[in-house]
C-alpha atoms as a PDB file:
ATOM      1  CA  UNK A   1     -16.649   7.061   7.111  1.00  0.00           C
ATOM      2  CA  UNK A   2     -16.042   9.506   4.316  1.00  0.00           C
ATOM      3  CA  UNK A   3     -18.354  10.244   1.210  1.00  0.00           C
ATOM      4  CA  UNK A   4     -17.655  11.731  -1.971  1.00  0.00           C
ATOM      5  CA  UNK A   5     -21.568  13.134  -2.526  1.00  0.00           C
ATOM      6  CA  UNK A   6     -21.838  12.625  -6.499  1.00  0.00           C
ATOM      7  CA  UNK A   7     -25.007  10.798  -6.884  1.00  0.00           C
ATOM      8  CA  UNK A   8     -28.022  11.509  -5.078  1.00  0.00           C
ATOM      9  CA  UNK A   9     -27.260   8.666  -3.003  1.00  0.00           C
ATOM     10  CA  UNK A  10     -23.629   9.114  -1.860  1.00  0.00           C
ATOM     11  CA  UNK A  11     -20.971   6.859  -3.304  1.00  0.00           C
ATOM     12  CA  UNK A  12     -18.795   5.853  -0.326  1.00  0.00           C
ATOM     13  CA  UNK A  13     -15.308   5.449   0.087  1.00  0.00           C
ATOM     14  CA  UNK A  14     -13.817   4.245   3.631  1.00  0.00           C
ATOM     15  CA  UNK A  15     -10.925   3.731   5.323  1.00  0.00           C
ATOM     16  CA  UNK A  16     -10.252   0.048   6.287  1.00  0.00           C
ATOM     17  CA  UNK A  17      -7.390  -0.541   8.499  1.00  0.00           C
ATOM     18  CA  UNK A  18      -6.335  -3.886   9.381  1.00  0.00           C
ATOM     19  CA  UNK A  19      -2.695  -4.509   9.873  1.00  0.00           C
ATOM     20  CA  UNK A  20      -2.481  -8.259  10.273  1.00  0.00           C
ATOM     21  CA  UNK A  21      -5.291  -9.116   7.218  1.00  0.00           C
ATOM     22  CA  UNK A  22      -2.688  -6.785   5.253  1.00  0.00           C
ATOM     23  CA  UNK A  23       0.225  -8.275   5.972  1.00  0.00           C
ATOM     24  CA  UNK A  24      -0.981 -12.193   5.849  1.00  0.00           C
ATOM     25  CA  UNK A  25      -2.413 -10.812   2.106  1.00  0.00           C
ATOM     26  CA  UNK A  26       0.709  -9.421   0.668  1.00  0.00           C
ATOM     27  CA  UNK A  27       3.195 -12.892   1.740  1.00  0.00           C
ATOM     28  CA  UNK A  28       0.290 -15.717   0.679  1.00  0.00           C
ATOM     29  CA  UNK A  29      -0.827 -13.118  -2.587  1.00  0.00           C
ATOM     30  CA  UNK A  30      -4.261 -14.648  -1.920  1.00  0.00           C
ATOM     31  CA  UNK A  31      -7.171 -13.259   0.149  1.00  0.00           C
ATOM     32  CA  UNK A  32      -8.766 -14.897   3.496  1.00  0.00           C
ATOM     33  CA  UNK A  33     -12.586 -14.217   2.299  1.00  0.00           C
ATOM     34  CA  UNK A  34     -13.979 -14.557   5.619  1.00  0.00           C
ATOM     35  CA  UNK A  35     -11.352 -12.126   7.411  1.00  0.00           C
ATOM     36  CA  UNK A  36     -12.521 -10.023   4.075  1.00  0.00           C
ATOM     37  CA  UNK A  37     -15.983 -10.168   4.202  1.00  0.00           C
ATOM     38  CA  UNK A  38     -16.006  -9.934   8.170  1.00  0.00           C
ATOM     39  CA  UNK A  39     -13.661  -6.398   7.537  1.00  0.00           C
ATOM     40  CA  UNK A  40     -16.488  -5.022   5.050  1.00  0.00           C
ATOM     41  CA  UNK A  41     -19.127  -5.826   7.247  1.00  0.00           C
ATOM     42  CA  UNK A  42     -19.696  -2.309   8.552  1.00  0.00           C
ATOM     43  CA  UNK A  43     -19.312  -0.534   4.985  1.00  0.00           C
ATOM     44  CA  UNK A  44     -21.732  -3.137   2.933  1.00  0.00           C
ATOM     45  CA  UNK A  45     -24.074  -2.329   5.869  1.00  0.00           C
ATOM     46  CA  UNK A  46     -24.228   1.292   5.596  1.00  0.00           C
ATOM     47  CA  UNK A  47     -23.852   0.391   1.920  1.00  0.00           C
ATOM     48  CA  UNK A  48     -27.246  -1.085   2.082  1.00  0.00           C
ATOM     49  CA  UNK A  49     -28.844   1.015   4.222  1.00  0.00           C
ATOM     50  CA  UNK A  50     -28.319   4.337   2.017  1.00  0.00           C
ATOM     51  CA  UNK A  51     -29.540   2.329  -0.934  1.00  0.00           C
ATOM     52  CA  UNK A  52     -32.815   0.626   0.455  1.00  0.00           C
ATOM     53  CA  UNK A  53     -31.820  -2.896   0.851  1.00  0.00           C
ATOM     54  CA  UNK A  54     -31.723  -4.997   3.266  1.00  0.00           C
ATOM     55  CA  UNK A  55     -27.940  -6.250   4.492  1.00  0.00           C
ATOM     56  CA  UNK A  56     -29.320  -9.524   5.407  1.00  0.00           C
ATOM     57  CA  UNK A  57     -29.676 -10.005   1.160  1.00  0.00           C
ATOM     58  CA  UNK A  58     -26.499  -8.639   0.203  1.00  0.00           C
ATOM     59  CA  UNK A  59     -23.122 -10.711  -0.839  1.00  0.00           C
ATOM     60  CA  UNK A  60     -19.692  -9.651  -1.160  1.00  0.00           C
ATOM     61  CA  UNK A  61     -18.041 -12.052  -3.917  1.00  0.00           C
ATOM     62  CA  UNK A  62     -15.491 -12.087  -6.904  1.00  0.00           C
ATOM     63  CA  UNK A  63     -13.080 -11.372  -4.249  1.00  0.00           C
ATOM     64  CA  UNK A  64      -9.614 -11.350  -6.362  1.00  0.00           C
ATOM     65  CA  UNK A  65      -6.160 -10.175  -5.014  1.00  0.00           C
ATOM     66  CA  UNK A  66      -3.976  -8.810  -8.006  1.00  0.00           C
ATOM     67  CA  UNK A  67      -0.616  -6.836  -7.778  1.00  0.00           C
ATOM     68  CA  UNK A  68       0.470  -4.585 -10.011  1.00  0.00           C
ATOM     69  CA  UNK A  69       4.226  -3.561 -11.721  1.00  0.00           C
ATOM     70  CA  UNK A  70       4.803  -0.208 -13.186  1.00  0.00           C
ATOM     71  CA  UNK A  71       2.744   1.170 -16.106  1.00  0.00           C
ATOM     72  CA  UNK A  72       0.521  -1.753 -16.026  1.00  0.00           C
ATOM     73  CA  UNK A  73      -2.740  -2.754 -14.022  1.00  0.00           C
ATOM     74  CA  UNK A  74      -4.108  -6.150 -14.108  1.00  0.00           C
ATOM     75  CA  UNK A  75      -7.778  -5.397 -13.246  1.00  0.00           C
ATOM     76  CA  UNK A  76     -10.250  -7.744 -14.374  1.00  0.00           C
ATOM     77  CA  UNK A  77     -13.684  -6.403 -14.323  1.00  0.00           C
ATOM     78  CA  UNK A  78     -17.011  -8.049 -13.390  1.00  0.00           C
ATOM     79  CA  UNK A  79     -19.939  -6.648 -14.269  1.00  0.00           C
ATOM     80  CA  UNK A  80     -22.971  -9.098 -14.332  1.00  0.00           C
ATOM     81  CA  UNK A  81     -25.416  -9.670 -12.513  1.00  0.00           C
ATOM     82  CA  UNK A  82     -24.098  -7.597  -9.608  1.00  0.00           C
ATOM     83  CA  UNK A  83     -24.751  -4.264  -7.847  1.00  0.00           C
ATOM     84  CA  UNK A  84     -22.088  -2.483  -7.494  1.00  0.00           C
ATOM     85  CA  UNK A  85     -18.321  -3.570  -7.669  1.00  0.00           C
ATOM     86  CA  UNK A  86     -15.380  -2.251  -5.391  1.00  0.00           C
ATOM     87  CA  UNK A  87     -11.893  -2.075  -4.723  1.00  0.00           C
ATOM     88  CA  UNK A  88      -9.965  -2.099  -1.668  1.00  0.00           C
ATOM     89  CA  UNK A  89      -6.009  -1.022  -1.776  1.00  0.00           C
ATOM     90  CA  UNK A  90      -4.278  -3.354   0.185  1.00  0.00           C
ATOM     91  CA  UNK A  91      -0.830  -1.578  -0.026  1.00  0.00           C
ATOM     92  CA  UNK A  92      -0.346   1.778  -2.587  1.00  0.00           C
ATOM     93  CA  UNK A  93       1.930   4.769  -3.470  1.00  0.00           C
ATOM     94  CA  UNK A  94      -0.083   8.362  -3.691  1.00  0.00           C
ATOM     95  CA  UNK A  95       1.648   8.305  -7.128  1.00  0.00           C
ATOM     96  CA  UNK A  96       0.449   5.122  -8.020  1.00  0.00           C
ATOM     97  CA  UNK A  97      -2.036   6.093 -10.687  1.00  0.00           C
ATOM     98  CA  UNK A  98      -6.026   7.676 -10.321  1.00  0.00           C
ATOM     99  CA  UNK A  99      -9.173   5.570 -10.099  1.00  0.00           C
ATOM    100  CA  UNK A 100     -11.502   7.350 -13.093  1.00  0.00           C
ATOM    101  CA  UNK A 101     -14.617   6.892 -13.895  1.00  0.00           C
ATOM    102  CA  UNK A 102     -17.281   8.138 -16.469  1.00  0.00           C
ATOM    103  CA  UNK A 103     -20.865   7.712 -17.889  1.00  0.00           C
ATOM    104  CA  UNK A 104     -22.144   8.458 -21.208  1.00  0.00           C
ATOM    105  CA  UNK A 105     -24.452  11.515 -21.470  1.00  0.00           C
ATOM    106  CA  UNK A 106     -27.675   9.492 -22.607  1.00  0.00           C
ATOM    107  CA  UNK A 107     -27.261   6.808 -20.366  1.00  0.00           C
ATOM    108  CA  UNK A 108     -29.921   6.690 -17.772  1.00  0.00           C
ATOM    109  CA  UNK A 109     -28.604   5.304 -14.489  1.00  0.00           C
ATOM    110  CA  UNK A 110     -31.548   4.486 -11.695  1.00  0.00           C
ATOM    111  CA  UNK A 111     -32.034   6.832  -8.762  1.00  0.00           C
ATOM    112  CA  UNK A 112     -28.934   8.940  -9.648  1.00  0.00           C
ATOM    113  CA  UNK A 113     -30.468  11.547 -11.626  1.00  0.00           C
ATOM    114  CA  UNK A 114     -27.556  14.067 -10.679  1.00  0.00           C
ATOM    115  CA  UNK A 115     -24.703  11.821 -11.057  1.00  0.00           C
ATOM    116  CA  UNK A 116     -21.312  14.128 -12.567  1.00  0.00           C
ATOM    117  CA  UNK A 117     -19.974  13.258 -16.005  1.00  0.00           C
ATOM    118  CA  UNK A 118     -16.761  12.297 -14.882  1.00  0.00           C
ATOM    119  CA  UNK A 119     -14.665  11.659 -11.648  1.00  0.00           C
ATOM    120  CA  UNK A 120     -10.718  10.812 -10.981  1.00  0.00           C
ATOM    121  CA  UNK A 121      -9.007  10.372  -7.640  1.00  0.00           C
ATOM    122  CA  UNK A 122      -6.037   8.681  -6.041  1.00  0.00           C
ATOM    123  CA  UNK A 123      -5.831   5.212  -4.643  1.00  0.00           C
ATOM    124  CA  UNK A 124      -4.552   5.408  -1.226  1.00  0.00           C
ATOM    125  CA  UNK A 125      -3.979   2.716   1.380  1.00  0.00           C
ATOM    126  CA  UNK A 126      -6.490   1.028   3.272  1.00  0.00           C
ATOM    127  CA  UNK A 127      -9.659   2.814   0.988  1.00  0.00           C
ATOM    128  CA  UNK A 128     -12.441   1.193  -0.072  1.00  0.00           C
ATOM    129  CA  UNK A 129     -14.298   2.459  -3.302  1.00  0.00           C
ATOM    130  CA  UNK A 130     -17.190   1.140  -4.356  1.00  0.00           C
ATOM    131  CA  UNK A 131     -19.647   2.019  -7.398  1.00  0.00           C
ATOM    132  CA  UNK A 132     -22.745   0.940  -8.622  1.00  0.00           C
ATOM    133  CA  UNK A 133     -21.893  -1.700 -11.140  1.00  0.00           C
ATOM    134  CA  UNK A 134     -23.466   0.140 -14.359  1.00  0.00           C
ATOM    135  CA  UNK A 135     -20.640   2.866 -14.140  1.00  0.00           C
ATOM    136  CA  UNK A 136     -17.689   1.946 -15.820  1.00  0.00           C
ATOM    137  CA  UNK A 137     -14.640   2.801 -13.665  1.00  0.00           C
ATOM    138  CA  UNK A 138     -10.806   1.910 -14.529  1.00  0.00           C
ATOM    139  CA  UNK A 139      -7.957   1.464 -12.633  1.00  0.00           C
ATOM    140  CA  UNK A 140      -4.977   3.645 -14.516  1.00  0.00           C
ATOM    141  CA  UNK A 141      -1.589   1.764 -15.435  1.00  0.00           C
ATOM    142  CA  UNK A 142       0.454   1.742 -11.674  1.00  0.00           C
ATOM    143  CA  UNK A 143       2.606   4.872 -12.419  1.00  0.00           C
ATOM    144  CA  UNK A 144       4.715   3.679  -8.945  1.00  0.00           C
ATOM    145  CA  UNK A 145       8.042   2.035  -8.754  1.00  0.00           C
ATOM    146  CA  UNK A 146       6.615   0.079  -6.108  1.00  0.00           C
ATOM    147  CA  UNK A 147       3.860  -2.645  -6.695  1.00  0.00           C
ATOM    148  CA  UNK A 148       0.131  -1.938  -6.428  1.00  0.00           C
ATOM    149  CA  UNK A 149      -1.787  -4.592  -4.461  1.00  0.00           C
ATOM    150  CA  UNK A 150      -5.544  -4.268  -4.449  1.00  0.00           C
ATOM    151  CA  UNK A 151      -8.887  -6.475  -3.909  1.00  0.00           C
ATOM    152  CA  UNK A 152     -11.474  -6.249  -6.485  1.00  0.00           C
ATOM    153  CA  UNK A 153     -14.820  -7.783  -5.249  1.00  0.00           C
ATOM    154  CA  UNK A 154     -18.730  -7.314  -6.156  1.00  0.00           C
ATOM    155  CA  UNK A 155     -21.919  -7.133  -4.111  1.00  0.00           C
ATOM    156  CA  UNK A 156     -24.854  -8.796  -5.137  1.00  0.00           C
ATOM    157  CA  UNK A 157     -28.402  -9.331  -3.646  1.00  0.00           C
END
């Protein structure tokens, strides 16, 4: 699993490769949420464990598949009464456009006391990003010829 150490808990960001969940998500444009929430297993585990809770507690939900054209991105964001909120890119181009995020300098975010100002990097393939849900975080406009398919979901306790 790879970490990007920004908070003083790590945010994570895995690789997630499942050929056949892929391809069965990009013909029906929907998602299977048990094959989902089966793949994330493993990640909302360690997920849980680096943050003190107990895995038994925690839900993945607001599972949405959404597809994206050039210069546009269709991300709908939920951010109540979760924990944190993720994407997973399904299928991606290295150009496609950076995943950016930011707080505000007098917000107060629990337990990450360190946390930088600001953060951008590229969707790729088969990563999983996932953030606590009091960071705001957008999705740039798909700068790809090609579409940009991605899962949003949440995690709750």
């Amino acid at each position: 699993m790879h970490q990007i150490n920004i908070f003083t808990n790590s945010l994570f960001f895995t690789d997630q490769k499942d050929s056949e969940f892929k391809k069965e998500t990009i013909k029906t444009k929907s998602v299977d949420k048990a094959k989902f929430t089966d793949m994330l297993k493993n990640f909302a585990a360690g997920l849980a464990k680096n943050y003190n809770i107990s895995f038994q507690d925690v839900f993945i939900d607001n599972i949405k598949y959404y597809e994206d054209l050039k210069d546009q991105t269709n991300l709908k964001i939920v951010t109540t009464d979760v924990l944190f909120q993720g994407l997973y890119m399904v299928d991606v181009d290295e150009d496609c456009g950076l995943i950016f995020f930011e707080r505000d300098s007098g917000e107060f975010i629990c337990h990450h006391t360190d946390f930088i100002p600001q953060f951008n990097f590229i969707a790729r393939e088969n990563t999983i990003v996932c953030l606590p849900s009091n960071i705001d975080f957008k999705l740039k406009e798909n700068k790809s010829d090609k579409k940009r398919r991605y899962i949003y979901f949440t995690l709750s306790v």
